[in-house]
Protein backbone atom coordinates (compact mmCIF):
# COMPACT_ATOMS: atom_id res chain seq x y z
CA UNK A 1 108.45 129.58 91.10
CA UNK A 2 105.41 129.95 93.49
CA UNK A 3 105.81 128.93 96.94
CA UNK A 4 102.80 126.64 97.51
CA UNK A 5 100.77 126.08 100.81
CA UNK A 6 100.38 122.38 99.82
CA UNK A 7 98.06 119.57 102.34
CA UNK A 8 99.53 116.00 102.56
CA UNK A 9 96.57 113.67 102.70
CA UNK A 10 98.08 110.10 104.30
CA UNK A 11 101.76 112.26 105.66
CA UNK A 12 104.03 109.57 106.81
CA UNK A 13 106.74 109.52 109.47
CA UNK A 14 107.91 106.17 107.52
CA UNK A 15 111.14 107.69 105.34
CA UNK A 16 110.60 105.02 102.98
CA UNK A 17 106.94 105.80 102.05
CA UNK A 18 106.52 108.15 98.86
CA UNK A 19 104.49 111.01 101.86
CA UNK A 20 107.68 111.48 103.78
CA UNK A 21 109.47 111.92 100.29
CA UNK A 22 106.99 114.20 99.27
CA UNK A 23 107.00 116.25 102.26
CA UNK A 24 110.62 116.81 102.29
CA UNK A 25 111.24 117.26 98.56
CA UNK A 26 108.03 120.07 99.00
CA UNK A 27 110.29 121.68 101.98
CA UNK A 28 113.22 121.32 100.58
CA UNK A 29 111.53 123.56 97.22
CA UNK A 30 110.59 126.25 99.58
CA UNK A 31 106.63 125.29 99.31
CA UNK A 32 104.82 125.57 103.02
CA UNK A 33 103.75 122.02 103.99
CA UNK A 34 100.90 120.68 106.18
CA UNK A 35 100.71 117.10 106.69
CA UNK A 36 97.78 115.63 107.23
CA UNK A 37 97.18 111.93 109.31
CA UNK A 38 95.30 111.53 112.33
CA UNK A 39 97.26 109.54 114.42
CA UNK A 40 100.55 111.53 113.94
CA UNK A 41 101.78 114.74 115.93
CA UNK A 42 104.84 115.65 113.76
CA UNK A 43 106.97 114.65 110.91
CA UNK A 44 110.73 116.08 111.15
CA UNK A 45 109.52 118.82 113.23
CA UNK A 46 106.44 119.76 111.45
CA UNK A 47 103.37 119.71 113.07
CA UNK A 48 100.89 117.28 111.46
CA UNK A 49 97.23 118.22 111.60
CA UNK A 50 94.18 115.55 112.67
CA UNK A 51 92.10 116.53 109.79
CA UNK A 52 92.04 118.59 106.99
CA UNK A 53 88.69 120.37 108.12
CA UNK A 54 91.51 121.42 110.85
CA UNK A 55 93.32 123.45 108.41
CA UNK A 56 92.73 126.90 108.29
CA UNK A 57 93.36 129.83 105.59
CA UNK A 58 94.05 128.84 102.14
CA UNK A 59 95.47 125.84 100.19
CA UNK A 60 96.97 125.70 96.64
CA UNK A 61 97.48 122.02 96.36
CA UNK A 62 96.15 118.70 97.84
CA UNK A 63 98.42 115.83 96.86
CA UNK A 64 96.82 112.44 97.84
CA UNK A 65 98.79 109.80 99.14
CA UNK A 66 95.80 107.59 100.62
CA UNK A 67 94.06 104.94 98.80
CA UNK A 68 90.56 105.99 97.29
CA UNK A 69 88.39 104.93 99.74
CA UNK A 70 89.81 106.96 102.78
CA UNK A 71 90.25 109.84 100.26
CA UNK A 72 86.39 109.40 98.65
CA UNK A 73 85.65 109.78 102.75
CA UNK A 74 87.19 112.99 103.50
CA UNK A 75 85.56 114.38 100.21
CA UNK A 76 83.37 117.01 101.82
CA UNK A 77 86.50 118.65 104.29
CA UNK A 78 88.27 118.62 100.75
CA UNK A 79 85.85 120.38 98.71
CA UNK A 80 85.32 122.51 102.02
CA UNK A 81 89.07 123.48 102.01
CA UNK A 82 88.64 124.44 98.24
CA UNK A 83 92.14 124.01 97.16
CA UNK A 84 93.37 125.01 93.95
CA UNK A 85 93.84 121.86 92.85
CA UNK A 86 94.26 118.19 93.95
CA UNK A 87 97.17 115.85 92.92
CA UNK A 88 96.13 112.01 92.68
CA UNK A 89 99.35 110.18 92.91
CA UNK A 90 99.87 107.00 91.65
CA UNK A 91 97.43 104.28 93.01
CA UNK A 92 95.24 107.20 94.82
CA UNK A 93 93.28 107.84 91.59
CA UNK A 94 89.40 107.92 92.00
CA UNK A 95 86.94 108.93 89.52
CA UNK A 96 84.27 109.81 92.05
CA UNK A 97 86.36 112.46 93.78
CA UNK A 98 87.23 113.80 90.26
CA UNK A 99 83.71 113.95 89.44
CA UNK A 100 82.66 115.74 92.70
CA UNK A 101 85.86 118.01 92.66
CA UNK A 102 85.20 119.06 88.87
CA UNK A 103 81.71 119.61 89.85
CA UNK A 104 83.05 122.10 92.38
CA UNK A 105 85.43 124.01 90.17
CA UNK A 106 88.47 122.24 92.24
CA UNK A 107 90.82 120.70 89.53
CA UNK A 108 92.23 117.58 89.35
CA UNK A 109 95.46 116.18 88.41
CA UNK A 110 97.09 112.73 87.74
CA UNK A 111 100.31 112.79 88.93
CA UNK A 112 103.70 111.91 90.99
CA UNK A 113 103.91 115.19 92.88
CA UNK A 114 107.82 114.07 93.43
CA UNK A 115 107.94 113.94 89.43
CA UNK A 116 106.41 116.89 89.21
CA UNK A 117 108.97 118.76 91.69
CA UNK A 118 111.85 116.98 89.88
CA UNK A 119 110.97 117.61 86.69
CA UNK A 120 110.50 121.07 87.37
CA UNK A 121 107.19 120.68 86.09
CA UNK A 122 105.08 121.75 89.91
């Protein structure tokens, strides 16, 4: 298995939300995680960046966890990161940020990232 550098758009300090989940089920696989929400300083001890045009060096994976409209406005820093891939999970799916990201060479995937990390499947 890979060890993934993998953003968080919409982290959450909120255990109950399927973001913290994510994060910590991403962590607890060994991937590197960067969460990403601008009004949050950490999450468990991880420091949470502003903005993903804050993030520097490379990204593997995007996973989504905001709804379409916040994610269709960050869609420049995201094709600026140029991550190898972006995970829409359920309810963040947008067909104009799958367009734009396919247009960039950036795939695009429709999926639970905490499916994919159960099911052995990331």
């Amino acid at each position: 298995m890979k060890n993934e550098r993998v953003a968080i758009l919409g982290a959450s300090d909120k255990p109950d939300r399927y973001a913290h989940k994510a994060l910590r089920l991403l962590r607890a696989h060994g991937h590197d995680v960067i969460p990403v929400h601008p009004a949050l300083a950490e999450i468990e001890g991880v420091p949470v960046t502003k903005r993903l045009s804050e993030i520097e060096g490379p990204v593997d994976t995007v996973t989504v966890y905001v709804r379409p409209e916040v994610a269709e406005s960050v869609l420049p820093e995201i094709i600026a990161l140029k991550p190898g891939r972006v995970i829409f999970n359920p309810g963040t799916e947008s067909e104009v940020l799958r367009g734009a990201l396919t247009k960039a060479g950036i795939s695009s995937v429709d999926a639970c990232t905490l499916v994919l990390l159960q099911t052995g499947q990331y």
